[in-house]
C-alpha atoms as a PDB file:
ATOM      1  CA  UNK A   1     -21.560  -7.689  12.008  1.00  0.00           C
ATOM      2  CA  UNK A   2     -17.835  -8.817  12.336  1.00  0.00           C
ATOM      3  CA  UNK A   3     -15.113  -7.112  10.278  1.00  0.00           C
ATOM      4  CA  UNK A   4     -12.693  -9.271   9.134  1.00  0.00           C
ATOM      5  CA  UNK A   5      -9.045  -7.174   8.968  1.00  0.00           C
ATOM      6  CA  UNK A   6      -8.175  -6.739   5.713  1.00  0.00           C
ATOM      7  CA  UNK A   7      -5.210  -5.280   3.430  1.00  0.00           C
ATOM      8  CA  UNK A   8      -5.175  -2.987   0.625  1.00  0.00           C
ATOM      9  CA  UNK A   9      -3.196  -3.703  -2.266  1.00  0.00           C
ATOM     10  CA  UNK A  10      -2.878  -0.739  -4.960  1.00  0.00           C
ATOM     11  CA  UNK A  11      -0.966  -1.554  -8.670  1.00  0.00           C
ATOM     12  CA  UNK A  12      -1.671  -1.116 -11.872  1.00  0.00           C
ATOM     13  CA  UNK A  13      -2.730  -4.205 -13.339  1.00  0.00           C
ATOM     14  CA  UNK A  14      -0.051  -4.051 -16.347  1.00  0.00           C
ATOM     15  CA  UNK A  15       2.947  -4.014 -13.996  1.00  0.00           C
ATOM     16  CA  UNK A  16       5.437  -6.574 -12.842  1.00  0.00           C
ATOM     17  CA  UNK A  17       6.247  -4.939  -9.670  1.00  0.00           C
ATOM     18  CA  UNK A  18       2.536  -5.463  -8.781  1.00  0.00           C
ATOM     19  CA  UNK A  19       1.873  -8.721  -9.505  1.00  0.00           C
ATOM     20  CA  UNK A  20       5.456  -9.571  -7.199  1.00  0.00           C
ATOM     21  CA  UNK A  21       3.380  -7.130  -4.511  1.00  0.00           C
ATOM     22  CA  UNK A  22       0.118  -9.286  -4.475  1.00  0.00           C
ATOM     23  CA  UNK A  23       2.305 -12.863  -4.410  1.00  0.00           C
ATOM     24  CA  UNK A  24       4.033 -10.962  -1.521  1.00  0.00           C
ATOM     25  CA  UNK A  25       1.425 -10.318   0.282  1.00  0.00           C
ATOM     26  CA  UNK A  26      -0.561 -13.437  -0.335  1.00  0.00           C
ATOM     27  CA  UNK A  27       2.429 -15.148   2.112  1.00  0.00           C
ATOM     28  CA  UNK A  28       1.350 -12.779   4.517  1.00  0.00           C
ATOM     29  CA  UNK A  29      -1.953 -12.796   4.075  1.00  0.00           C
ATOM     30  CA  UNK A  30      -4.807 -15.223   2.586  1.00  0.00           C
ATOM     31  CA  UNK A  31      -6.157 -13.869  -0.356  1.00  0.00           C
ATOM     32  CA  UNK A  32      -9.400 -13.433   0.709  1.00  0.00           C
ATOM     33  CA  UNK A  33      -8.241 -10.667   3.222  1.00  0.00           C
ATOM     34  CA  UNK A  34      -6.754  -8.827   0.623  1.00  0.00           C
ATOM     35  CA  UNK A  35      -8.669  -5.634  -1.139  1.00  0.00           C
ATOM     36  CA  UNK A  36      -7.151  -5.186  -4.778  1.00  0.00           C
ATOM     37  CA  UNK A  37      -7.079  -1.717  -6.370  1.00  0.00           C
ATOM     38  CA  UNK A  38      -5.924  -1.962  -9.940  1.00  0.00           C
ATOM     39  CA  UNK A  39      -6.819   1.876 -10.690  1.00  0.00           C
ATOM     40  CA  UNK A  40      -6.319   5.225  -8.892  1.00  0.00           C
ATOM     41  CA  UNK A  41     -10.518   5.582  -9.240  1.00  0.00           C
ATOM     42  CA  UNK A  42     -10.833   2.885  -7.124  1.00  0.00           C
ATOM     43  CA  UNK A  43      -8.097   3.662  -4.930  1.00  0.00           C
ATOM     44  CA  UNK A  44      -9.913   6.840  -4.361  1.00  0.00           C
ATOM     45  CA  UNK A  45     -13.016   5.008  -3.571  1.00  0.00           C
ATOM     46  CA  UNK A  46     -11.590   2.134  -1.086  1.00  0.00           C
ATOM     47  CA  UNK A  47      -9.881   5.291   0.671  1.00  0.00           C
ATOM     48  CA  UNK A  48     -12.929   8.325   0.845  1.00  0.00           C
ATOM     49  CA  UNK A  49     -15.245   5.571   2.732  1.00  0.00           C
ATOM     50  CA  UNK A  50     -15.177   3.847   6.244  1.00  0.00           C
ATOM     51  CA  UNK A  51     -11.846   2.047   6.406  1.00  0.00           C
ATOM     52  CA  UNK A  52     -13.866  -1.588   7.624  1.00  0.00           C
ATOM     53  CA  UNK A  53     -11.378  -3.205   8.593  1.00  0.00           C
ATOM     54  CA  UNK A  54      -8.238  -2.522   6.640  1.00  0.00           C
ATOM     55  CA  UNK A  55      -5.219  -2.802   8.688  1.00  0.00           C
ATOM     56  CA  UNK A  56      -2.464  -1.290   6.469  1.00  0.00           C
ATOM     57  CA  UNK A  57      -2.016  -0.755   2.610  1.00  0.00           C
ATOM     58  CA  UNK A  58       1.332  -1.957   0.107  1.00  0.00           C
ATOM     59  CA  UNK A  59       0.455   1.028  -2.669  1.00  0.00           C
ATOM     60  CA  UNK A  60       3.001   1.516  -5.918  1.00  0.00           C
ATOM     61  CA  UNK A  61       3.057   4.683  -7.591  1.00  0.00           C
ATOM     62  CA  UNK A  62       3.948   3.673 -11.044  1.00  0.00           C
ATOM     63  CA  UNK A  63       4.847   7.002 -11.927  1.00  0.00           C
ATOM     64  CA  UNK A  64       5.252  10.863 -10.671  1.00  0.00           C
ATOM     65  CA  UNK A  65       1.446  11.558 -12.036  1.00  0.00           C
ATOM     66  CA  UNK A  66       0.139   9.033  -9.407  1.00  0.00           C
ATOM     67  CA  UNK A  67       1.933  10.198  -6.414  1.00  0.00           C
ATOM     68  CA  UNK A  68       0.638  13.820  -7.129  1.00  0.00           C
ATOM     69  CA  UNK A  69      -2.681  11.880  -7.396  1.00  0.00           C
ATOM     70  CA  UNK A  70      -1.629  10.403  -3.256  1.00  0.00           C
ATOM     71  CA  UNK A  71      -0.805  13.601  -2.379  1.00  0.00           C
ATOM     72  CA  UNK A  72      -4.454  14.468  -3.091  1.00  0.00           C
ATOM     73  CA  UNK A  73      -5.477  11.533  -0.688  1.00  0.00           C
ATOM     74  CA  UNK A  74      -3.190  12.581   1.788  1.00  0.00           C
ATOM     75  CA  UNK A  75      -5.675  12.778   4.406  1.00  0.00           C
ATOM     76  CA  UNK A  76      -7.263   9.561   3.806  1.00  0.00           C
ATOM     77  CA  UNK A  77      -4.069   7.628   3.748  1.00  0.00           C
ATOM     78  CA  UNK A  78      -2.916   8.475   6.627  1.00  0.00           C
ATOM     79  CA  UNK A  79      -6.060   6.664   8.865  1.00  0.00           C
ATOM     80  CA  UNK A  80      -3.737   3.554   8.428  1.00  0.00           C
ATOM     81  CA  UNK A  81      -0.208   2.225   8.135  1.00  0.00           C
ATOM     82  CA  UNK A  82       0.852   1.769   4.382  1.00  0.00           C
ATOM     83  CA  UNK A  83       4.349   1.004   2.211  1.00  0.00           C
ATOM     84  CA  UNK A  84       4.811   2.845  -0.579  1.00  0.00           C
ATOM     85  CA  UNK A  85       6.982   1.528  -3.255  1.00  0.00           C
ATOM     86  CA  UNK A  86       8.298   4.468  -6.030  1.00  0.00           C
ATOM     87  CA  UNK A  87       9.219   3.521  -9.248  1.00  0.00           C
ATOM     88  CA  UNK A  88      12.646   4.823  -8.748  1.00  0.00           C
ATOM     89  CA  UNK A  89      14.986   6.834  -6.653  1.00  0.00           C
ATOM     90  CA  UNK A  90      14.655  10.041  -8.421  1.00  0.00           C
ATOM     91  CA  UNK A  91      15.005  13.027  -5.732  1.00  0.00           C
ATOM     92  CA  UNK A  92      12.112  15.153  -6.802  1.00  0.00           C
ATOM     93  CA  UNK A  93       9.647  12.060  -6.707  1.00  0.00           C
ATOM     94  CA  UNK A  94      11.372  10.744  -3.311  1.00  0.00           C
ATOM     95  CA  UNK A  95      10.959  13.980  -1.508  1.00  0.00           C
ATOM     96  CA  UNK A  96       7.358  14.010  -2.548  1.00  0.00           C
ATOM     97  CA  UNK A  97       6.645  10.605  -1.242  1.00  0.00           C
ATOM     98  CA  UNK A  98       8.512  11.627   2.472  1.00  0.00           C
ATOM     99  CA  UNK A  99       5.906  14.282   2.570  1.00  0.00           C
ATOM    100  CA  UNK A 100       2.864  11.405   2.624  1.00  0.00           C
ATOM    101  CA  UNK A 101       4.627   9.687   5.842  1.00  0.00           C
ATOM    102  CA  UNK A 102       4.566   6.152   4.839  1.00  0.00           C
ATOM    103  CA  UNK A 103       5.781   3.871   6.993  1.00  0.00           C
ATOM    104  CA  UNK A 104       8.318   2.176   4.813  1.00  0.00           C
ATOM    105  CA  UNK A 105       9.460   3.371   1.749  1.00  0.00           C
ATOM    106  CA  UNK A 106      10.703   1.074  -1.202  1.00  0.00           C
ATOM    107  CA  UNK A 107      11.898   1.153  -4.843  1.00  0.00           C
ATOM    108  CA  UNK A 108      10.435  -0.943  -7.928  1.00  0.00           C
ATOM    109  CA  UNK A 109      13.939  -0.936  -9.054  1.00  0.00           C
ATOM    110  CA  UNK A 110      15.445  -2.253  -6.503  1.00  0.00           C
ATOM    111  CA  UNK A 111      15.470  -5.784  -4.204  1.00  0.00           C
ATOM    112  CA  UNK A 112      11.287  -5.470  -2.869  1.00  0.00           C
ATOM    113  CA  UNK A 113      12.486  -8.638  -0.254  1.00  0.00           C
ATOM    114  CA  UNK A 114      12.945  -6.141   2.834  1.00  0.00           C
ATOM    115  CA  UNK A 115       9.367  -4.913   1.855  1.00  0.00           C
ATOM    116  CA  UNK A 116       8.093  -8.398   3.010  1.00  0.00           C
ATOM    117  CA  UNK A 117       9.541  -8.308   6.239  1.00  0.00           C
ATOM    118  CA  UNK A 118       7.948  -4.609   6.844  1.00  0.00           C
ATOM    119  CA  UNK A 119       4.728  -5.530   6.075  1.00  0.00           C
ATOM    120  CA  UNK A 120       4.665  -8.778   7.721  1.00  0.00           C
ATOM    121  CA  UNK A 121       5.380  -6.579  11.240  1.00  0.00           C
ATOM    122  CA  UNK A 122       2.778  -4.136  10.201  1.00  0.00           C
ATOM    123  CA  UNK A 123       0.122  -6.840  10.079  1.00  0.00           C
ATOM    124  CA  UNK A 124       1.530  -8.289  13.324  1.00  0.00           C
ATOM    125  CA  UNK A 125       0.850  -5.186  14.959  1.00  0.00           C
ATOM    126  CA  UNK A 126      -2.676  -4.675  13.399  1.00  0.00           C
ATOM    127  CA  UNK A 127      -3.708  -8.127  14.224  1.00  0.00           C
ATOM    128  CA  UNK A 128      -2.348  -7.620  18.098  1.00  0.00           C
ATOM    129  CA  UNK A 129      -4.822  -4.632  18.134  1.00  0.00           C
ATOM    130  CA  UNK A 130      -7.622  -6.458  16.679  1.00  0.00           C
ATOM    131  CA  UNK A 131      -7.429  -9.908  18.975  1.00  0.00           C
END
């Protein structure tokens, strides 16, 4: 069976920032190569089984409770290359997020446009490995 390389989008589904992140990725990627997780339980899931084929993961931590929660899945996350957008610049919550080892770190409240660029060279690189 052929795996088709995928991404993993994680927001919740009442947030602005996440609905910029999937139109953001969906000029990256088509939509049918994207995996949506719209709640930490399935976040969990997607990440505690066989990766199949995702290439890299765009995850926002809406708040300080979910990036304890990715601390948890600390492990797990780091089996592929991911963004991880904070909701703001707070130290505490920064310093926490350093610790996971994302590749590219962002802010909700700030300009997400650089994100873009970052993932687009992520998905180069998976996409090199996979062809």
């Amino acid at each position: 069976m052929l795996v088709t390389p995928s991404i993993l989008l994680y927001s919740h589904p009442i947030e602005n920032t996440g609905t910029y992140l999937q139109s953001l990725v969906e000029t990256v990627v088509l939509r049918e190569n994207i995996i949506i997780a719209r709640h930490m339980d399935q976040l969990v899931k997607i990440l505690r089984q066989p990766l199949n084929g995702v290439v890299a993961a765009i995850i926002f931590a809406k708040n300080e409770n979910e990036l304890h929660e990715l601390v948890a899945l600390q492990d797990q996350l780091q089996r592929i290359p991911f963004i991880l957008i904070l909701p703001d610049q707070e130290q505490k919550i920064v310093t926490k997020a350093h610790s996971l080892r994302p590749r590219y770190l962002a802010y909700a409240d700030s300009d997400l446009s650089d994100v873009r660029d970052v993932f687009k060279r992520i998905v180069c690189k998976a996409n090199s490995v996979w062809h």
